[in-house]
C-alpha atoms as a PDB file:
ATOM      1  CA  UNK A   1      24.291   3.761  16.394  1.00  0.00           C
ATOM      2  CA  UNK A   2      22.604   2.695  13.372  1.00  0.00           C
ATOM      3  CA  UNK A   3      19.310   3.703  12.520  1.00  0.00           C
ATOM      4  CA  UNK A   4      16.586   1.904  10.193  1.00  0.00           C
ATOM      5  CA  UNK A   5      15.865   3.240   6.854  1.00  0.00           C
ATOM      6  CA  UNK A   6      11.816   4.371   6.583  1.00  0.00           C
ATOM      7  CA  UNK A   7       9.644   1.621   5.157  1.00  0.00           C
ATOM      8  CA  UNK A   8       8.309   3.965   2.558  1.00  0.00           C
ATOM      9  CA  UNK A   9       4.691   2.611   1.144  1.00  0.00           C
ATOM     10  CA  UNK A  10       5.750   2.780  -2.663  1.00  0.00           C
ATOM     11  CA  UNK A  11       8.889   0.760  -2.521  1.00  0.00           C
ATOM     12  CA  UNK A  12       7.226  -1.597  -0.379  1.00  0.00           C
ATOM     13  CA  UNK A  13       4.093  -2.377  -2.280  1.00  0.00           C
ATOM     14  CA  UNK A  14       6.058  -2.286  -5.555  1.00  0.00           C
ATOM     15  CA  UNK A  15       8.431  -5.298  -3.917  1.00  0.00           C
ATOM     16  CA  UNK A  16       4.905  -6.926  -3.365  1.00  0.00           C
ATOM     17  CA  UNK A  17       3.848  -6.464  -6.850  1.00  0.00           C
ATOM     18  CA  UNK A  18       7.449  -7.803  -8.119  1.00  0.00           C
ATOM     19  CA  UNK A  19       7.251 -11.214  -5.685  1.00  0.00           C
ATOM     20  CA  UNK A  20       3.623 -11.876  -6.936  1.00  0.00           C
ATOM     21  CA  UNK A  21       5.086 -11.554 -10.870  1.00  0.00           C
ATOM     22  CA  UNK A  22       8.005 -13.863  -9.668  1.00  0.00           C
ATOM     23  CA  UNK A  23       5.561 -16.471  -7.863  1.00  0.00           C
ATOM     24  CA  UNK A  24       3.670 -16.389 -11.123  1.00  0.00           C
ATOM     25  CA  UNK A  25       0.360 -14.633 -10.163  1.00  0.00           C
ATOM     26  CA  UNK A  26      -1.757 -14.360 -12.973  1.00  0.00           C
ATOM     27  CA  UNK A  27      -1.679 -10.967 -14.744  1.00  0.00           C
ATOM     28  CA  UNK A  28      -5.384  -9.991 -13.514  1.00  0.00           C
ATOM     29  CA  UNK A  29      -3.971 -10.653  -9.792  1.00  0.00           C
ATOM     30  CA  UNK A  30      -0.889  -8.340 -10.287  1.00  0.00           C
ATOM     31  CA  UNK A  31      -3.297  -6.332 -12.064  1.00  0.00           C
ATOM     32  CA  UNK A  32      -5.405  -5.828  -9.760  1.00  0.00           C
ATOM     33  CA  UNK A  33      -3.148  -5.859  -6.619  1.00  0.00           C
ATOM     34  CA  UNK A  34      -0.843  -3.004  -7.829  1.00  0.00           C
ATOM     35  CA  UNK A  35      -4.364  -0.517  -8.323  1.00  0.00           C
ATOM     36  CA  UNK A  36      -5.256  -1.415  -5.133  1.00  0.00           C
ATOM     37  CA  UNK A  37      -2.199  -0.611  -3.399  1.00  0.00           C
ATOM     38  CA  UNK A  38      -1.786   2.423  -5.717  1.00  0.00           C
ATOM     39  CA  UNK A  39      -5.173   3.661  -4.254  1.00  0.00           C
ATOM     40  CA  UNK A  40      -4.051   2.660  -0.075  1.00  0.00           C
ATOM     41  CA  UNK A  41      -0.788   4.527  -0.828  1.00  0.00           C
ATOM     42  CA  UNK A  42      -2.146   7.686  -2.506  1.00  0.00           C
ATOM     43  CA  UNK A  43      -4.734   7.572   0.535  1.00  0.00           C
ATOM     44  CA  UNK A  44      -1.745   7.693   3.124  1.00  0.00           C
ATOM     45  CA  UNK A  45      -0.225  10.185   1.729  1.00  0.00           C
ATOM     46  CA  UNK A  46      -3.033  12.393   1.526  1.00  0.00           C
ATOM     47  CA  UNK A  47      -2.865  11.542   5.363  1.00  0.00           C
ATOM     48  CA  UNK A  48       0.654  12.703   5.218  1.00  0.00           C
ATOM     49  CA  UNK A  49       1.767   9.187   6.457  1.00  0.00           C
ATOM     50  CA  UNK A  50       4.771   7.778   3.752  1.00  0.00           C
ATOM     51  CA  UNK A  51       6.291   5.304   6.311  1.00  0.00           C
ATOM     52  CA  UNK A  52       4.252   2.198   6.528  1.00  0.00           C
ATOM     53  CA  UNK A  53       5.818   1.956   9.976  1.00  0.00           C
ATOM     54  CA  UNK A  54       3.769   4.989  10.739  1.00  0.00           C
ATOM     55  CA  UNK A  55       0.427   3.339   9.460  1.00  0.00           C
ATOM     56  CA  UNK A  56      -2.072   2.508  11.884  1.00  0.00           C
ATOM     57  CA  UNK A  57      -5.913   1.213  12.602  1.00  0.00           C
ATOM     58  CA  UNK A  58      -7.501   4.280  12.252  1.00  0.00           C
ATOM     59  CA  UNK A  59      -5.599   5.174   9.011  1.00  0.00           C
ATOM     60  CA  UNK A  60      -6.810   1.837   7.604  1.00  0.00           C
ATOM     61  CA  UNK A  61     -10.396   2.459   9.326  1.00  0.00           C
ATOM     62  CA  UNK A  62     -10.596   6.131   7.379  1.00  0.00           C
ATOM     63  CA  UNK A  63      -9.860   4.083   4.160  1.00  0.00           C
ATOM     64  CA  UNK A  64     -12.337   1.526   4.345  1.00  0.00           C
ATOM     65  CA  UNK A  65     -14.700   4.259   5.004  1.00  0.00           C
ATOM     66  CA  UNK A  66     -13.850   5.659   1.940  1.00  0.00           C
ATOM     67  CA  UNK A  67     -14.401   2.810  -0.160  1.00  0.00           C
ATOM     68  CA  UNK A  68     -17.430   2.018   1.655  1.00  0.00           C
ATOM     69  CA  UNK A  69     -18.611   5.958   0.540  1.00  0.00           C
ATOM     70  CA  UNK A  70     -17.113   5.386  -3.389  1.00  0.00           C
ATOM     71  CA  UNK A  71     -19.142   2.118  -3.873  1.00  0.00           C
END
């Protein structure tokens, strides 16, 4: 039986960051793209969720409420 390796946020948004660098994204988008998923990822851990498998509504509801309460 084989089982599936976790999707684990950093590795995943940092293979996001690479493809937008190899499409040629301007350096503002990457920029931009990797602080943003920085701040998702840092917020999902706090939730003690690392497995983006394990990420659902609610955990992306709680964040936009705290960017809505930071802006």
């Amino acid at each position: 039986m084989r089982t599936r390796a976790a999707a684990d946020l950093t590795t995943l948004a940092a293979t996001y960051v690479d493809d937008l660098r190899s499409r040629r994204y301007s350096s503002s988008s990457i920029e931009k793209a990797h602080f943003e998923l920085d701040r998702l990822c840092h917020h999902l851990r706090e939730q003690r969720t690392t497995d983006a498998r394990a990420v659902t509504e609610s955990h992306l509801a709680a964040y936009a409420r705290t960017l809505a309460a930071h802006t």
